[in-house]
PDB file of N, CA and C in Angstrom:
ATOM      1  N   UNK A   1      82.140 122.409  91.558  1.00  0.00           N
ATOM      2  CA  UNK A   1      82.396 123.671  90.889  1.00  0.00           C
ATOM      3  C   UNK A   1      83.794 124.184  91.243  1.00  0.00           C
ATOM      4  N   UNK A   2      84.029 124.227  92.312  1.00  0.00           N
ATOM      5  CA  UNK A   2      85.675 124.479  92.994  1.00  0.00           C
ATOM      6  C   UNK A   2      86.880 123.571  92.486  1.00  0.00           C
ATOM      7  N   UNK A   3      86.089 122.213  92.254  1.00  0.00           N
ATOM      8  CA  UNK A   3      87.474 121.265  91.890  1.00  0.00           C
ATOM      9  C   UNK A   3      87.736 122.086  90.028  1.00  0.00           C
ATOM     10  N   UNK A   4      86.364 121.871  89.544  1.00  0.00           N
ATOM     11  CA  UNK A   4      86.619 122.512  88.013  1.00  0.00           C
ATOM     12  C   UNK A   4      87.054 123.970  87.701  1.00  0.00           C
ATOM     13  N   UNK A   5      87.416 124.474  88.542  1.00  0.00           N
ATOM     14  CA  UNK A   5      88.008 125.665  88.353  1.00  0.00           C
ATOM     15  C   UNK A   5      89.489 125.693  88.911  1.00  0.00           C
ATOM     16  N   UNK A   6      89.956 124.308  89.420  1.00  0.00           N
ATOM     17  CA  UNK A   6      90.766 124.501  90.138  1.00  0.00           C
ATOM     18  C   UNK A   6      92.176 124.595  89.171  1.00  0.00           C
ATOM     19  N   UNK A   7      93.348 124.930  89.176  1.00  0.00           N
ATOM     20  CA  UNK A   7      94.691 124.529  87.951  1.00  0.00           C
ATOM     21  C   UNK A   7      94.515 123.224  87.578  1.00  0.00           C
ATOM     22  N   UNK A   8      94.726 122.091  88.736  1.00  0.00           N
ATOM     23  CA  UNK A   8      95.139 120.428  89.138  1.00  0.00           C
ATOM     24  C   UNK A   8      94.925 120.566  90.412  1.00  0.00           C
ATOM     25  N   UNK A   9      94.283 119.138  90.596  1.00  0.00           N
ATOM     26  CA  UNK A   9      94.228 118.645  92.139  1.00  0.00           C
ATOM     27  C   UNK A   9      95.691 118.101  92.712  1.00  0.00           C
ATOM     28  N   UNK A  10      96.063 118.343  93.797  1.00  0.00           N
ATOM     29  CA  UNK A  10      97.125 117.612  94.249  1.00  0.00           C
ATOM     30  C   UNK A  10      96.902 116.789  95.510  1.00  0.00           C
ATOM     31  N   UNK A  11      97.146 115.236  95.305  1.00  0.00           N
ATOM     32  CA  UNK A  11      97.048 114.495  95.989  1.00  0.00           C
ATOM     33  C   UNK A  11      98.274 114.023  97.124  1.00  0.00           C
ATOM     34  N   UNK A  12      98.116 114.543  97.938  1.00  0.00           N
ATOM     35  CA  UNK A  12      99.541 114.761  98.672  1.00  0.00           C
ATOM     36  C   UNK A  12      99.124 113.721 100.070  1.00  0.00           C
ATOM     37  N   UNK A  13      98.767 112.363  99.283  1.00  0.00           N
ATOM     38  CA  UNK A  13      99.086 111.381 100.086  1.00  0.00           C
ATOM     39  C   UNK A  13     100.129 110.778 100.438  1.00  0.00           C
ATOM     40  N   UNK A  14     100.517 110.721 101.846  1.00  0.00           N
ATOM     41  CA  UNK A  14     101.777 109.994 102.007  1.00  0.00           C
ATOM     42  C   UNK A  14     101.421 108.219 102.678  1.00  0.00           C
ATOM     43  N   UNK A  15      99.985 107.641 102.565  1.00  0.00           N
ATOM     44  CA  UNK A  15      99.674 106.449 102.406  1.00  0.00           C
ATOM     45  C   UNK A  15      99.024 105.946 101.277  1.00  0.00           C
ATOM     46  N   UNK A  16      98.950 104.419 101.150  1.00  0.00           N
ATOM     47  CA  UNK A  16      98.671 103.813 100.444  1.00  0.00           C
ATOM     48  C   UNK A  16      97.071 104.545 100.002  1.00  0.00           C
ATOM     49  N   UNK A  17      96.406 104.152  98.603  1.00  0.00           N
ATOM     50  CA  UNK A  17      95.166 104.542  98.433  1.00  0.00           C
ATOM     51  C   UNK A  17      94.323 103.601  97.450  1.00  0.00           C
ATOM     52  N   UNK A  18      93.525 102.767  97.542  1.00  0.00           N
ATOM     53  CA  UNK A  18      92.980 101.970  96.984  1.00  0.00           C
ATOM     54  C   UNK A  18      93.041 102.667  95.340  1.00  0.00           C
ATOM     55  N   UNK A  19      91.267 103.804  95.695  1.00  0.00           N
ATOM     56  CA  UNK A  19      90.909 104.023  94.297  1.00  0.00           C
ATOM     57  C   UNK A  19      89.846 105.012  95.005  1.00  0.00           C
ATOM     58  N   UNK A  20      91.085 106.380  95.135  1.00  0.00           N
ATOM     59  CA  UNK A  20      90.723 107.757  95.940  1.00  0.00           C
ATOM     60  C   UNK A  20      89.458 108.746  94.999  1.00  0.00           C
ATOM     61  N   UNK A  21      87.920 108.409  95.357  1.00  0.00           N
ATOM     62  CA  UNK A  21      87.130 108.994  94.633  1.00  0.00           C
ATOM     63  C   UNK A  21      87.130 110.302  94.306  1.00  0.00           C
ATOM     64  N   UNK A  22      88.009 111.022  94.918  1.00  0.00           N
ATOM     65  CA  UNK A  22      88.672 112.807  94.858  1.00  0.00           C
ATOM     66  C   UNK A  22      89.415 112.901  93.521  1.00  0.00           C
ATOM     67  N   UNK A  23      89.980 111.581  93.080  1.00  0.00           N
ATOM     68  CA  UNK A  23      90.603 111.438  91.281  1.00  0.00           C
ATOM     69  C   UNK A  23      89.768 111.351  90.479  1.00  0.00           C
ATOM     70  N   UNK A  24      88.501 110.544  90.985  1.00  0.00           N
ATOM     71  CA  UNK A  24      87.244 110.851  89.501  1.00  0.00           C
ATOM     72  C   UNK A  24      86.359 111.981  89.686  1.00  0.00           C
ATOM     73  N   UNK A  25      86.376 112.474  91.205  1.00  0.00           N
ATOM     74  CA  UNK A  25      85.796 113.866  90.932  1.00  0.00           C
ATOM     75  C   UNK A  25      86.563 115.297  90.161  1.00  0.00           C
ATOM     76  N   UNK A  26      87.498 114.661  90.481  1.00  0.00           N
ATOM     77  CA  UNK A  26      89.047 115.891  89.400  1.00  0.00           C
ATOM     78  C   UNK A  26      88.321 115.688  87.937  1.00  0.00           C
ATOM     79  N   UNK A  27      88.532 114.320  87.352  1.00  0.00           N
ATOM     80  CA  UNK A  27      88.484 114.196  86.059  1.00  0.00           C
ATOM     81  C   UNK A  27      87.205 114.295  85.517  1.00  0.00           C
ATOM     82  N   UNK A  28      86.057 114.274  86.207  1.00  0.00           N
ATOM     83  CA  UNK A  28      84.580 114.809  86.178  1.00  0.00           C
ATOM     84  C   UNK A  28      84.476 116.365  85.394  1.00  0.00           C
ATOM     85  N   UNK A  29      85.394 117.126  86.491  1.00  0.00           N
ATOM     86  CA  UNK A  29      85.401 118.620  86.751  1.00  0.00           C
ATOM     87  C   UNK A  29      86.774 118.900  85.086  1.00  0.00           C
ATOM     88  N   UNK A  30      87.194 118.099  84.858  1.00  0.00           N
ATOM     89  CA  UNK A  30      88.081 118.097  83.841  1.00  0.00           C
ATOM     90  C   UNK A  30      89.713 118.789  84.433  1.00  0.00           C
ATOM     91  N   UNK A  31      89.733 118.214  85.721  1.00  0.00           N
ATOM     92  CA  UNK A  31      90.888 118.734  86.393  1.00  0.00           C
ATOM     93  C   UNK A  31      92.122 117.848  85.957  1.00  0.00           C
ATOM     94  N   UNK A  32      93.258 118.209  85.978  1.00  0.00           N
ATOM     95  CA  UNK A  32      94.161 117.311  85.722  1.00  0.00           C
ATOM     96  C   UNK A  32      94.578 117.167  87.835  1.00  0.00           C
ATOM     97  N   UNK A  33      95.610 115.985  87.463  1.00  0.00           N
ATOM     98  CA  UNK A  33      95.909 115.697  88.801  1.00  0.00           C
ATOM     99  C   UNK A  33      97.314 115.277  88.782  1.00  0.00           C
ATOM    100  N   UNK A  34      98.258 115.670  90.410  1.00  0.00           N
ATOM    101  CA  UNK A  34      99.409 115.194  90.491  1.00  0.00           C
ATOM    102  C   UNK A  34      99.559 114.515  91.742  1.00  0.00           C
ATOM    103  N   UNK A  35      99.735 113.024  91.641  1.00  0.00           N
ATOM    104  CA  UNK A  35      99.827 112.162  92.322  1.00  0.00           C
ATOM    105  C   UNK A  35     101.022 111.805  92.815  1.00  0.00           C
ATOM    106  N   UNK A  36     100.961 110.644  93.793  1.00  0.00           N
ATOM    107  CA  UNK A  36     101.819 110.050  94.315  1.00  0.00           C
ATOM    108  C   UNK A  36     101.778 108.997  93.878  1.00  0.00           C
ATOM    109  N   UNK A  37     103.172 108.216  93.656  1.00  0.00           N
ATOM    110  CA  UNK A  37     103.497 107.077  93.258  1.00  0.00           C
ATOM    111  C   UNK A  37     103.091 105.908  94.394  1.00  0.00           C
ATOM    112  N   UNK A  38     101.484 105.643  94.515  1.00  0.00           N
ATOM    113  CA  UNK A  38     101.216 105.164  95.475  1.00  0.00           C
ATOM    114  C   UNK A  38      99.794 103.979  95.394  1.00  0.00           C
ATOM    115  N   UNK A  39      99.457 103.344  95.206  1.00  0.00           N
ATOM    116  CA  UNK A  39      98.478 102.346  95.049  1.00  0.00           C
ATOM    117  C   UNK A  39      98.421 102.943  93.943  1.00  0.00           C
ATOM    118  N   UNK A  40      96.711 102.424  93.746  1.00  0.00           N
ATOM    119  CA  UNK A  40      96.319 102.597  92.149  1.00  0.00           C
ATOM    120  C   UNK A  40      96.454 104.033  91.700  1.00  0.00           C
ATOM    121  N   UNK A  41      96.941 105.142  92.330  1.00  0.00           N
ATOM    122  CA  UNK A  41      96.616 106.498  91.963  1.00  0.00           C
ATOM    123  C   UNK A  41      97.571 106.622  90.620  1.00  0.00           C
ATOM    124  N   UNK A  42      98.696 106.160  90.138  1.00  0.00           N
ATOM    125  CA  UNK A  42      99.552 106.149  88.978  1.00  0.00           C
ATOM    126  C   UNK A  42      98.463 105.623  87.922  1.00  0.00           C
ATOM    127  N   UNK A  43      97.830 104.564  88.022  1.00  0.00           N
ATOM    128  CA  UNK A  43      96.905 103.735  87.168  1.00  0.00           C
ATOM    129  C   UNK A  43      95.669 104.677  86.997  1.00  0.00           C
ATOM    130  N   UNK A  44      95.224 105.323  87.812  1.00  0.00           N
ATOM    131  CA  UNK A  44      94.014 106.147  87.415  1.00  0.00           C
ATOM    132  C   UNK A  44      94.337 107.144  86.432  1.00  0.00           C
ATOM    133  N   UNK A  45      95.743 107.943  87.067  1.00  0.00           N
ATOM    134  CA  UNK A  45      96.014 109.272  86.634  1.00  0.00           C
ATOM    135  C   UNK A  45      97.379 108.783  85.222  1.00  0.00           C
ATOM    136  N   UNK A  46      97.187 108.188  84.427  1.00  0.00           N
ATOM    137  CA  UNK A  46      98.955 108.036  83.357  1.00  0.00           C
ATOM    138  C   UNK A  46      99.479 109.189  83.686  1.00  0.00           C
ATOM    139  N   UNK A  47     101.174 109.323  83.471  1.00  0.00           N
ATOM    140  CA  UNK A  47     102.036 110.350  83.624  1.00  0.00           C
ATOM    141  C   UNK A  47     101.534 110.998  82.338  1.00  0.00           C
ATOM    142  N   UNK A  48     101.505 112.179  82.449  1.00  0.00           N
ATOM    143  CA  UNK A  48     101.731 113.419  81.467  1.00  0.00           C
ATOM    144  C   UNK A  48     100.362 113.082  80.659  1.00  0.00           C
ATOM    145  N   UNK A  49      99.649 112.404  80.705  1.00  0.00           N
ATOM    146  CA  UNK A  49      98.489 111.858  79.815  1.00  0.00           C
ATOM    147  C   UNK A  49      96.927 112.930  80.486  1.00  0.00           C
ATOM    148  N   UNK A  50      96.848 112.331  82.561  1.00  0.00           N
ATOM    149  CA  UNK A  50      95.807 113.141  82.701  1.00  0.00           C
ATOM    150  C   UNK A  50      96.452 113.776  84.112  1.00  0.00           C
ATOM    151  N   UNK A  51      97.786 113.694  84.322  1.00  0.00           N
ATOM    152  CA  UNK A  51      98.570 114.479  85.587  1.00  0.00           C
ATOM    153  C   UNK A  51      99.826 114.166  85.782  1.00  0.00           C
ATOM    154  N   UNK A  52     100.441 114.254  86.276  1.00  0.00           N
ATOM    155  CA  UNK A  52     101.776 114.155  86.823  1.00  0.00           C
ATOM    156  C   UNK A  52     102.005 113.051  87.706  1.00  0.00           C
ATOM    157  N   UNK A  53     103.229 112.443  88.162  1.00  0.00           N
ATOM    158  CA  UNK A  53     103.421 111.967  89.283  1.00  0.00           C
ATOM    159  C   UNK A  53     104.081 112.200  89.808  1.00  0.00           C
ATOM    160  N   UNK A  54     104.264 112.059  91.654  1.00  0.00           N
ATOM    161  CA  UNK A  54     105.767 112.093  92.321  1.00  0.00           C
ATOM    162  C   UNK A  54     106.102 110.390  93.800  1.00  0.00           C
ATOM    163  N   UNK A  55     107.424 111.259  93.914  1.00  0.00           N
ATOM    164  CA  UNK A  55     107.328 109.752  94.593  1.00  0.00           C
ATOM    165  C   UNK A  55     107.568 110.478  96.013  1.00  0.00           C
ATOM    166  N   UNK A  56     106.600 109.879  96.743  1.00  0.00           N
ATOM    167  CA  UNK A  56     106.558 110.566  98.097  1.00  0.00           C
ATOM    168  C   UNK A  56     107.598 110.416  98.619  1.00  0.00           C
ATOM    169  N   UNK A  57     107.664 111.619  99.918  1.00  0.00           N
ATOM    170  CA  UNK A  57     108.800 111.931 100.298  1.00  0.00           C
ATOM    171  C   UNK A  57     110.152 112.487  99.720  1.00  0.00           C
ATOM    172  N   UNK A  58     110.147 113.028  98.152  1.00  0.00           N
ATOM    173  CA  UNK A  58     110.880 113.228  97.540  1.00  0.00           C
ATOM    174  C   UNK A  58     110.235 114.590  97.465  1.00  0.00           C
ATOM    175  N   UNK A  59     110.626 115.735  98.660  1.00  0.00           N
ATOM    176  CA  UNK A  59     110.284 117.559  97.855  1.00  0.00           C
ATOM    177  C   UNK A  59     110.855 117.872  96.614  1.00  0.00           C
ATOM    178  N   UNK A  60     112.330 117.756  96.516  1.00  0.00           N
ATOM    179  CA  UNK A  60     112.271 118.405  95.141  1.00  0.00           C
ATOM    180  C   UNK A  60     111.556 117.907  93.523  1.00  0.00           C
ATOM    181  N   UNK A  61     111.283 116.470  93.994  1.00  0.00           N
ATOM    182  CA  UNK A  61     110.277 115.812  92.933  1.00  0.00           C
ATOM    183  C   UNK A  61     108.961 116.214  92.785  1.00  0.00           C
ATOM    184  N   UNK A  62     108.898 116.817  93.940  1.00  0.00           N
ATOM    185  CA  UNK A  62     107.184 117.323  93.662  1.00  0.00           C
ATOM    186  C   UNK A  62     107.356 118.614  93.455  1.00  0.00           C
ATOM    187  N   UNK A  63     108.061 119.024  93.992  1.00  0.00           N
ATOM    188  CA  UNK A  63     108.135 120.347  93.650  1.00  0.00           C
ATOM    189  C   UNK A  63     108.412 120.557  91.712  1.00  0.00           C
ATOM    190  N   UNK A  64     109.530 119.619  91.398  1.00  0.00           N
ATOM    191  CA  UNK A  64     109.572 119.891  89.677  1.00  0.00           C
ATOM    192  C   UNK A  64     108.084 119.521  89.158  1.00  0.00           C
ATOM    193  N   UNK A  65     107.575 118.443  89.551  1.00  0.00           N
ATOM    194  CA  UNK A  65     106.324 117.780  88.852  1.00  0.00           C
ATOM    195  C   UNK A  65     105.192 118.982  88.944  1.00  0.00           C
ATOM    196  N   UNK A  66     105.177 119.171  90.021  1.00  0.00           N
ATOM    197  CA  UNK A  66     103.950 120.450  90.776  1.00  0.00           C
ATOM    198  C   UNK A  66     104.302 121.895  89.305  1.00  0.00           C
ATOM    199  N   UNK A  67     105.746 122.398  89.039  1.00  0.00           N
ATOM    200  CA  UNK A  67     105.891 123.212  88.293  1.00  0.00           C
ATOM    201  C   UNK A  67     105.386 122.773  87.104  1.00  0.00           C
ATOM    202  N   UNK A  68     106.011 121.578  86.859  1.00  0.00           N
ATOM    203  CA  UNK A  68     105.531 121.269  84.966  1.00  0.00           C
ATOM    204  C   UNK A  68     103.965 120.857  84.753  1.00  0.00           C
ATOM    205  N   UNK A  69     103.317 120.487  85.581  1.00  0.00           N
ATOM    206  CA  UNK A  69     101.795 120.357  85.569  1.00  0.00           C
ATOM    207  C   UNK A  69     101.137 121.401  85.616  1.00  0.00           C
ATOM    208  N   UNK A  70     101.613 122.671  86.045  1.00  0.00           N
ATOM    209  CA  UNK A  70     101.248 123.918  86.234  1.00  0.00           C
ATOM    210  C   UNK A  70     101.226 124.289  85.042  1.00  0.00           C
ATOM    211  N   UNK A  71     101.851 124.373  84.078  1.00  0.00           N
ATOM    212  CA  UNK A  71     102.003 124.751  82.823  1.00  0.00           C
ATOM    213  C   UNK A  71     101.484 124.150  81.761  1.00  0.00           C
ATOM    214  N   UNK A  72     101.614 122.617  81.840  1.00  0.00           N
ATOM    215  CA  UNK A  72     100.858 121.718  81.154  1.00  0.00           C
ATOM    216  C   UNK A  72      99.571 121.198  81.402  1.00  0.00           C
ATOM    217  N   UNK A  73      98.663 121.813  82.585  1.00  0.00           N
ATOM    218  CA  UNK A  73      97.712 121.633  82.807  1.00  0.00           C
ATOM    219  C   UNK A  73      96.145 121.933  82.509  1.00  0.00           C
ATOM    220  N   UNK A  74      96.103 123.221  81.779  1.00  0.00           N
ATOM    221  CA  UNK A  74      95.074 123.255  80.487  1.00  0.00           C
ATOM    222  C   UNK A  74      94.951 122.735  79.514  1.00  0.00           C
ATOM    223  N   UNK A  75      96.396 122.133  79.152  1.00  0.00           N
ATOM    224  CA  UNK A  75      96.091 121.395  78.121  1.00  0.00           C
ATOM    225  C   UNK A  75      95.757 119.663  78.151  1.00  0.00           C
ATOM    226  N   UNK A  76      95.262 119.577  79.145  1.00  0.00           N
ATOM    227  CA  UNK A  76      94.885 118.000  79.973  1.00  0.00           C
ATOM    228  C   UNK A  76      93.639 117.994  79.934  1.00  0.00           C
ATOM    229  N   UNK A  77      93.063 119.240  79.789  1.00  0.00           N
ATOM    230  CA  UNK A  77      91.357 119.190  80.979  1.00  0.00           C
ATOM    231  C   UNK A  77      90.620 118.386  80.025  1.00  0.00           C
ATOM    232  N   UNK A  78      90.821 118.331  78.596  1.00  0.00           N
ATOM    233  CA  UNK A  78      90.395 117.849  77.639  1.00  0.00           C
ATOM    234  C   UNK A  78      90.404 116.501  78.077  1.00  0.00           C
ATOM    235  N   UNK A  79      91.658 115.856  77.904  1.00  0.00           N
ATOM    236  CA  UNK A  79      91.506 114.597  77.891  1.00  0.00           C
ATOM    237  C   UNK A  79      90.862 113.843  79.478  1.00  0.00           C
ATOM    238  N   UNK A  80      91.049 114.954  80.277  1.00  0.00           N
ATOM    239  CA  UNK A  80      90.362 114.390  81.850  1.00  0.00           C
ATOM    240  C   UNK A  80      89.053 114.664  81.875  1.00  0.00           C
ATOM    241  N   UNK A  81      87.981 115.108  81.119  1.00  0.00           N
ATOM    242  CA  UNK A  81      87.124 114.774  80.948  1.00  0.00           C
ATOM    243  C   UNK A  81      86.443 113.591  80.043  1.00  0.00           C
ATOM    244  N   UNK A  82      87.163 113.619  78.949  1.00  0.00           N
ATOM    245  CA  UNK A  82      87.049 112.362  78.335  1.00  0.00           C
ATOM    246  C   UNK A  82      87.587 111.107  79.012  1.00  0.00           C
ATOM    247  N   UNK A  83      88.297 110.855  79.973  1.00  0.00           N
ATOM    248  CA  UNK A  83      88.764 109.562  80.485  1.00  0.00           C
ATOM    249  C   UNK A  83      87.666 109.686  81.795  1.00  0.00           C
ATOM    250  N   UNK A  84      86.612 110.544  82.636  1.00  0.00           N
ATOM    251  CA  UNK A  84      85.834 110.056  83.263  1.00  0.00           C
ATOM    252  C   UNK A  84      84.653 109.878  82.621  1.00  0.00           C
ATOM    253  N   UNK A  85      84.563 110.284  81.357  1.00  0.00           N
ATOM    254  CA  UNK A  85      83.074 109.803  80.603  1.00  0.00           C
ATOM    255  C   UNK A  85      83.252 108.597  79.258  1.00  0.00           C
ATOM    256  N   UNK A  86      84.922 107.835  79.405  1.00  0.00           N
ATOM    257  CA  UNK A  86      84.768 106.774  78.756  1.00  0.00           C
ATOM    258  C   UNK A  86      84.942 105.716  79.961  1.00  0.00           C
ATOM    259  N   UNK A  87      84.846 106.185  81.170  1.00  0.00           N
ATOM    260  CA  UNK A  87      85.417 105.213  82.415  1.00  0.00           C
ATOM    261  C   UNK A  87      84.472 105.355  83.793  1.00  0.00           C
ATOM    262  N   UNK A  88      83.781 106.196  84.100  1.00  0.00           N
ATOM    263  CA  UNK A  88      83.598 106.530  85.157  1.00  0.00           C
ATOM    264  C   UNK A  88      81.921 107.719  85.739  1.00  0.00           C
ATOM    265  N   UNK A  89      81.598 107.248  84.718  1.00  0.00           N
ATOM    266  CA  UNK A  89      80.332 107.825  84.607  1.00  0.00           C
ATOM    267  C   UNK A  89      78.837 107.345  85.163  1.00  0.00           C
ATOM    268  N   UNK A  90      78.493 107.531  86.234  1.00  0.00           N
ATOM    269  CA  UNK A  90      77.342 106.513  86.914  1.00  0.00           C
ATOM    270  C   UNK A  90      76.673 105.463  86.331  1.00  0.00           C
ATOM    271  N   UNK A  91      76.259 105.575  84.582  1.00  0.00           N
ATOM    272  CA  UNK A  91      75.734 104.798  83.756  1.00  0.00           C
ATOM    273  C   UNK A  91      76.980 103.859  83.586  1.00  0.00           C
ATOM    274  N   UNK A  92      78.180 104.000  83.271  1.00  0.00           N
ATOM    275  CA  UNK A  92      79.710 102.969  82.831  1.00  0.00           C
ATOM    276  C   UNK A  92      79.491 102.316  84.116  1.00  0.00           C
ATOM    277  N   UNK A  93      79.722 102.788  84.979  1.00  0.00           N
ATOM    278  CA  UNK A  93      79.688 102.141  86.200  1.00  0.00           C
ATOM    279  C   UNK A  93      78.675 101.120  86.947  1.00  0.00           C
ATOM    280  N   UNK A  94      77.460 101.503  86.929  1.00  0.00           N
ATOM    281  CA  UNK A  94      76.189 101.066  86.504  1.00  0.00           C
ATOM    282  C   UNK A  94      76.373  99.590  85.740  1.00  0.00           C
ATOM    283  N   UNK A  95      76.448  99.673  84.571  1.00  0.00           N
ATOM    284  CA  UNK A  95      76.766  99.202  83.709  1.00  0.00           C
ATOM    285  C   UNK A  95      77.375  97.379  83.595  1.00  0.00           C
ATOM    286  N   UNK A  96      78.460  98.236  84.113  1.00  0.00           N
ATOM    287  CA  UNK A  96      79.892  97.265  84.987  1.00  0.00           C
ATOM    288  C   UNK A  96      79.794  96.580  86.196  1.00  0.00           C
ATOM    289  N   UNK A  97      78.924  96.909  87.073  1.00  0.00           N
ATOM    290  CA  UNK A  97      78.243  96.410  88.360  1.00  0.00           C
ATOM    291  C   UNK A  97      77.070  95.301  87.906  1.00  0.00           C
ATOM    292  N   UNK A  98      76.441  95.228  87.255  1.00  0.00           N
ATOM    293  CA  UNK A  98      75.680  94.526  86.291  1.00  0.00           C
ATOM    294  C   UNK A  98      75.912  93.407  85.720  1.00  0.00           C
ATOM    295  N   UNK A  99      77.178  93.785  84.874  1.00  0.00           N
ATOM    296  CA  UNK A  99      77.822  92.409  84.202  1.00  0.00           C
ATOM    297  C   UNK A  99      78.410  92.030  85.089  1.00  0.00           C
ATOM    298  N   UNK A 100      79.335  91.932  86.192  1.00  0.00           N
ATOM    299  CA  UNK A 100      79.753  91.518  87.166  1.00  0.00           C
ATOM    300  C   UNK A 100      78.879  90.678  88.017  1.00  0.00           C
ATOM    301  N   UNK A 101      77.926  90.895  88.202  1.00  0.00           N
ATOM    302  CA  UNK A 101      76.723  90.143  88.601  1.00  0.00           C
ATOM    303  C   UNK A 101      76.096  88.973  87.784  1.00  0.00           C
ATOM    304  N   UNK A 102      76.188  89.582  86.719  1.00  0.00           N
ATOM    305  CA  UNK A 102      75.542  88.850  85.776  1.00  0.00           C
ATOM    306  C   UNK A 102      76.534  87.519  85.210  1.00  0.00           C
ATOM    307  N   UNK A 103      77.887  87.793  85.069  1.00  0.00           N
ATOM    308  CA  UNK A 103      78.586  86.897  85.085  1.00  0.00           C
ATOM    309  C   UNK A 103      78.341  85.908  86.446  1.00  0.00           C
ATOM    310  N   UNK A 104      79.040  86.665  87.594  1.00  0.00           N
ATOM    311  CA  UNK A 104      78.466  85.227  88.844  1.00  0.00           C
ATOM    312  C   UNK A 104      77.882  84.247  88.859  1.00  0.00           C
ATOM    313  N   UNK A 105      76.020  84.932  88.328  1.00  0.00           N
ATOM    314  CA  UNK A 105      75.414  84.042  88.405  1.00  0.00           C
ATOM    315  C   UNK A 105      75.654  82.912  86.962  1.00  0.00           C
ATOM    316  N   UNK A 106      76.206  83.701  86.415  1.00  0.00           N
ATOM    317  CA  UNK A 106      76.481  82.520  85.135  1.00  0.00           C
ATOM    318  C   UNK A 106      77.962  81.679  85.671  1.00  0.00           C
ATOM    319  N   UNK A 107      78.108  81.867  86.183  1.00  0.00           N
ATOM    320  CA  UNK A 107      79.275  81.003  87.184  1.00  0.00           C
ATOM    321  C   UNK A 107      80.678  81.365  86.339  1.00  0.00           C
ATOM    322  N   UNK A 108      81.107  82.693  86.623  1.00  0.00           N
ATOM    323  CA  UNK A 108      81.852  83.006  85.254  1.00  0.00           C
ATOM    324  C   UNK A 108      82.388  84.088  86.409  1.00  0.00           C
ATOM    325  N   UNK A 109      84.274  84.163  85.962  1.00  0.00           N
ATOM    326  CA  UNK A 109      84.867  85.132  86.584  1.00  0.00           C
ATOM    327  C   UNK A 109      84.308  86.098  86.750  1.00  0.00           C
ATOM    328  N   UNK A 110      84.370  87.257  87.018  1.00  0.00           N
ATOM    329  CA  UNK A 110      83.327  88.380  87.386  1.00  0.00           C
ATOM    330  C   UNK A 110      83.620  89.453  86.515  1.00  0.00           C
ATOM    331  N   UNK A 111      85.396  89.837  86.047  1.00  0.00           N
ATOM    332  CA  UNK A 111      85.466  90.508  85.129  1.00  0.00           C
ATOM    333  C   UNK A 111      85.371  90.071  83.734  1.00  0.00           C
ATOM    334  N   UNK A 112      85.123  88.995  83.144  1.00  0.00           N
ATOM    335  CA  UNK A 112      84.756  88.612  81.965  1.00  0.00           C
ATOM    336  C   UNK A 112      84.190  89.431  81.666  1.00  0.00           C
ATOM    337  N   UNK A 113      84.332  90.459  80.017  1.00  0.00           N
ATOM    338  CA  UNK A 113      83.679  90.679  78.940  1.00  0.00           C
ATOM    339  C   UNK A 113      83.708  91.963  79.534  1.00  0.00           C
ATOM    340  N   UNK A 114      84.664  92.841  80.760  1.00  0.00           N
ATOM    341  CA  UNK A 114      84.269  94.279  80.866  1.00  0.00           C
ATOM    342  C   UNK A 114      85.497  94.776  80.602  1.00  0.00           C
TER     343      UNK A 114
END
């Protein structure tokens, strides 16, 4: 309830991050997000699509990005809810854990056909 009310989440990691579950709880809540140019967090979040990016260690970069997401950030919530319920939804996920399996045992790369 706190993340969905929030402007944007800001992810103010200054390490690496696989695939930070605090980005699909943003886009759940229909939060937009401003990331760091840092593991997969660019790939979860597209620029200007469902948040911003910056490149760590760069203040005045976050600081511009942090301003223009501020402004452009109601008009995101839309599409950040739609990118965790065409991507990320216990059933998608579900889903995807399944065929992954299901390929294996068919002796078949694991992402085939997802």
């Amino acid at each position: 309830e706190l993340m969905a009310g929030a402007r944007y989440l800001l992810m103010n990691s200054t390490t690496y991050e696989g695939f930070p579950l605090v980005l699909v709880e943003a886009l759940a809540g229909a939060t937009p997000c401003l990331v760091p140019k840092l593991g997969a967090m660019p790939d979860i979040i597209p620029h200007e699509v469902l948040g911003r990016h910056f490149t760590p260690g760069d203040k005045d970069g976050l600081i511009r990005e942090a301003q223009k997401l501020w402004e452009e950030a109601p008009s995101l919530r839309k599409a950040c809810r739609a990118e965790y319920e065409l991507k990320y939804t216990p059933e998608i996920n579900f889903a995807r854990l399944k065929a992954i399996y299901t390929n294996l045992l068919a002796g078949k790369p694991p992402g085939v056909g997802l």
